[in-house]
N, C-alpha and C. Protein backbone atom coordinates (compact mmCIF):
# COMPACT_ATOMS: atom_id res chain seq x y z
N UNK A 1 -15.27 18.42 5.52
CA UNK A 1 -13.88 18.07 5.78
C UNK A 1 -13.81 16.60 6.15
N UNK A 2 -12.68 15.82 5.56
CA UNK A 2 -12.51 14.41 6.08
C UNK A 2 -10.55 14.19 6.45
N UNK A 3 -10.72 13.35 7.21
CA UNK A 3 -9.54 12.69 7.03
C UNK A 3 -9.35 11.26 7.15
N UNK A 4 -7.97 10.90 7.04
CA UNK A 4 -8.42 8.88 7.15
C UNK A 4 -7.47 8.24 7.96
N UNK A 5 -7.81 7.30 8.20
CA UNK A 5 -6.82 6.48 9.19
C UNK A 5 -6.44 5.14 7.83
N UNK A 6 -6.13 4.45 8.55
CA UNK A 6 -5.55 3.00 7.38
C UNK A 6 -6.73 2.42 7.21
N UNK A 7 -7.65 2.12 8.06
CA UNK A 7 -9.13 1.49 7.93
C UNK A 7 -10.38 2.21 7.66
N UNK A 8 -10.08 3.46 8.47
CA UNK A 8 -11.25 4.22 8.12
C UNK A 8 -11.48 5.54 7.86
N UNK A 9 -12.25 6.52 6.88
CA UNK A 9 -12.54 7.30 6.88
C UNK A 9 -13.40 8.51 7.55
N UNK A 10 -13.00 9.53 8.49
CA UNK A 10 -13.89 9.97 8.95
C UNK A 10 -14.03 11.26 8.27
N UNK A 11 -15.69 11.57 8.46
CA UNK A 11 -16.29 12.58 7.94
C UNK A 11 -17.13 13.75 8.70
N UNK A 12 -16.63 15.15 8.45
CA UNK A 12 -17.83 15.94 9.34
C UNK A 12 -18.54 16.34 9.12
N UNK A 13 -19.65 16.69 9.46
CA UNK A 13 -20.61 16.75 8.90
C UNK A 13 -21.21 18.06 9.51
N UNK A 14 -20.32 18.72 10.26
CA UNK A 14 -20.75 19.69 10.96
C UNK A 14 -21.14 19.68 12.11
N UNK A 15 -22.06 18.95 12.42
CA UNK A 15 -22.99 18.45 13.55
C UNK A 15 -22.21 17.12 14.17
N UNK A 16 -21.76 16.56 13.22
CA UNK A 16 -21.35 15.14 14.21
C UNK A 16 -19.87 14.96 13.27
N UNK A 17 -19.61 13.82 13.59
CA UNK A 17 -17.99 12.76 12.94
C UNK A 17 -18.57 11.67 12.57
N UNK A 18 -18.95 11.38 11.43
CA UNK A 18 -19.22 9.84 11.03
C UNK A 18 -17.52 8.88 10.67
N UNK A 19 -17.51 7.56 10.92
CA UNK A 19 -16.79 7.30 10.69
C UNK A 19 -16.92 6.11 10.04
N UNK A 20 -16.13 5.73 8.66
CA UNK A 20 -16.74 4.63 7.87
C UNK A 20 -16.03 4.03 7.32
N UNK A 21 -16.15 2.68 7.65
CA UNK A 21 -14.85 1.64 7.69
C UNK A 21 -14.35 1.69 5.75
N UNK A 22 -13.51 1.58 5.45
CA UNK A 22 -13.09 1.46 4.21
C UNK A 22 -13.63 0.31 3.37
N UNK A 23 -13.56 -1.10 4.17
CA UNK A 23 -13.35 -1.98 3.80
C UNK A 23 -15.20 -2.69 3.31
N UNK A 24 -14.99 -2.88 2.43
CA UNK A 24 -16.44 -3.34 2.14
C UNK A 24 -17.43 -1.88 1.41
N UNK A 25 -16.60 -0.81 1.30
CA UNK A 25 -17.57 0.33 1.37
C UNK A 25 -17.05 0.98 -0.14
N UNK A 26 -18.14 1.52 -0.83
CA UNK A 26 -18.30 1.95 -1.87
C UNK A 26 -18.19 3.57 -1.87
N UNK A 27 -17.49 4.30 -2.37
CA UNK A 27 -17.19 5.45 -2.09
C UNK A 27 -17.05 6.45 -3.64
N UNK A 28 -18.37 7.40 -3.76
CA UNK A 28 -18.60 8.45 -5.02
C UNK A 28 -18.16 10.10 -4.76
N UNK A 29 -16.84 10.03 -5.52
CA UNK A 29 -16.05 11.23 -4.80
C UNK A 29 -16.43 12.34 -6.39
N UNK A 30 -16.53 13.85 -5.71
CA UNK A 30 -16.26 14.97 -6.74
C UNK A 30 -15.21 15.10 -7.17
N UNK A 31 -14.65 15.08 -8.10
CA UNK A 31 -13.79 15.59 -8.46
C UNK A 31 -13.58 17.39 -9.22
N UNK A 32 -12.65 17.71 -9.15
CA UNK A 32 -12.76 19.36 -9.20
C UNK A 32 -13.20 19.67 -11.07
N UNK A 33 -13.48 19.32 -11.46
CA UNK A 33 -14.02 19.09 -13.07
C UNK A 33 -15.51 19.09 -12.73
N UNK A 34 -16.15 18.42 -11.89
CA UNK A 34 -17.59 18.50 -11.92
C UNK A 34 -17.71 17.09 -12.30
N UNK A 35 -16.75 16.55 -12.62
CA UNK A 35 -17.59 14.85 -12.87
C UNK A 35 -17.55 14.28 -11.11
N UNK A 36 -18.01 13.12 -11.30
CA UNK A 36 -17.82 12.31 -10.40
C UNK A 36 -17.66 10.97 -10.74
N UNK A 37 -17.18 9.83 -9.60
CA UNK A 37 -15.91 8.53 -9.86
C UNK A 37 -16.64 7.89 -8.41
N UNK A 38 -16.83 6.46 -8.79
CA UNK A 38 -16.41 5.76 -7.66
C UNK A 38 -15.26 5.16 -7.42
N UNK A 39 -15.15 4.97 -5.65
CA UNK A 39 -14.07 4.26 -5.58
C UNK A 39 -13.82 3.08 -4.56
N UNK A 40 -13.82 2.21 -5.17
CA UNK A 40 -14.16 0.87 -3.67
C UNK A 40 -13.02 1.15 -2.42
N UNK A 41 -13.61 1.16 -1.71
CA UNK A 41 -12.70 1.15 -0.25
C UNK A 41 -11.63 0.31 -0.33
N UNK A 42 -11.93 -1.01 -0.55
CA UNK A 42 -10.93 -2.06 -0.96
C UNK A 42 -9.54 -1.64 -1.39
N UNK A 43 -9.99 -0.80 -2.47
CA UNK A 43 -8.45 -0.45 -3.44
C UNK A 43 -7.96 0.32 -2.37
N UNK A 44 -8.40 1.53 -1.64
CA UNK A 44 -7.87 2.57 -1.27
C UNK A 44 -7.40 1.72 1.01
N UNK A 45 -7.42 0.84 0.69
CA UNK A 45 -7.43 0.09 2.22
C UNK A 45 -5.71 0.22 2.47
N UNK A 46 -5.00 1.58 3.16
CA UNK A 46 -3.79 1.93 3.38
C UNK A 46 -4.14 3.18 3.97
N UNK A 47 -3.19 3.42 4.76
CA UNK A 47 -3.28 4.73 5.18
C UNK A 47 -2.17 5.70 3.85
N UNK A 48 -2.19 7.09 3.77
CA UNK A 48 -2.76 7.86 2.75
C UNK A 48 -0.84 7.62 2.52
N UNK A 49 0.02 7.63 3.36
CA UNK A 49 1.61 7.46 2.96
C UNK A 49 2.02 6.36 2.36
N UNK A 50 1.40 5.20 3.10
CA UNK A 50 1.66 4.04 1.94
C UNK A 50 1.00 3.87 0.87
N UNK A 51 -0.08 4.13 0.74
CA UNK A 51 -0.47 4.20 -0.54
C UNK A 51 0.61 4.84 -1.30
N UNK A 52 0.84 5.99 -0.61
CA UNK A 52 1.40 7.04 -2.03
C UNK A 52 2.77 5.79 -2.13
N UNK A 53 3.57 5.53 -1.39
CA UNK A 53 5.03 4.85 -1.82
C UNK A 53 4.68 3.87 -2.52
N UNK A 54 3.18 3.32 -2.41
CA UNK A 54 3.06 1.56 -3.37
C UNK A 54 3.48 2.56 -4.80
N UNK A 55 2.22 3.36 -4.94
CA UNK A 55 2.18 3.95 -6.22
C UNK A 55 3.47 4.45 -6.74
N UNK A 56 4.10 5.09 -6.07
CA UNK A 56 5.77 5.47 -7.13
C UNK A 56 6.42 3.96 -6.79
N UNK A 57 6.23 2.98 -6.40
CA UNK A 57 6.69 1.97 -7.14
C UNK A 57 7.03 1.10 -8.02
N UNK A 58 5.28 1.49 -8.03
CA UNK A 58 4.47 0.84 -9.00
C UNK A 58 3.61 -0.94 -8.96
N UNK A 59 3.31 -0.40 -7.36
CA UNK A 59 2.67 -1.64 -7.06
C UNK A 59 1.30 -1.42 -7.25
């Protein structure tokens, strides 16, 4: 399970909460197909509401 703040992503791991700054960080997500994608932190550096409003903008 994860969730995110505007800077950072945290992750559980069961045992602990890692937490990992977005910015600078390289990120290889599953997708439900079985492939997998990276995704630079960079792009995704917003918390998860503004992102979504850039995107139906079309920023």
């Amino acid at each position: 399970m994860f969730w995110e703040t505007r800077n950072t992503i945290h992750v559980d791991t069961g045992e602990k909460v890692l937490v990992i700054l977005k910015s600078g960080a390289l990120f290889r997500l599953s997708l439900p197909d079985g492939k997998t994608t990276l995704v630079r932190g960079d792009h995704i550096l917003a918390s998860p509401p503004d992102r979504a409003r850039r995107i139906v903008r079309g920023r």
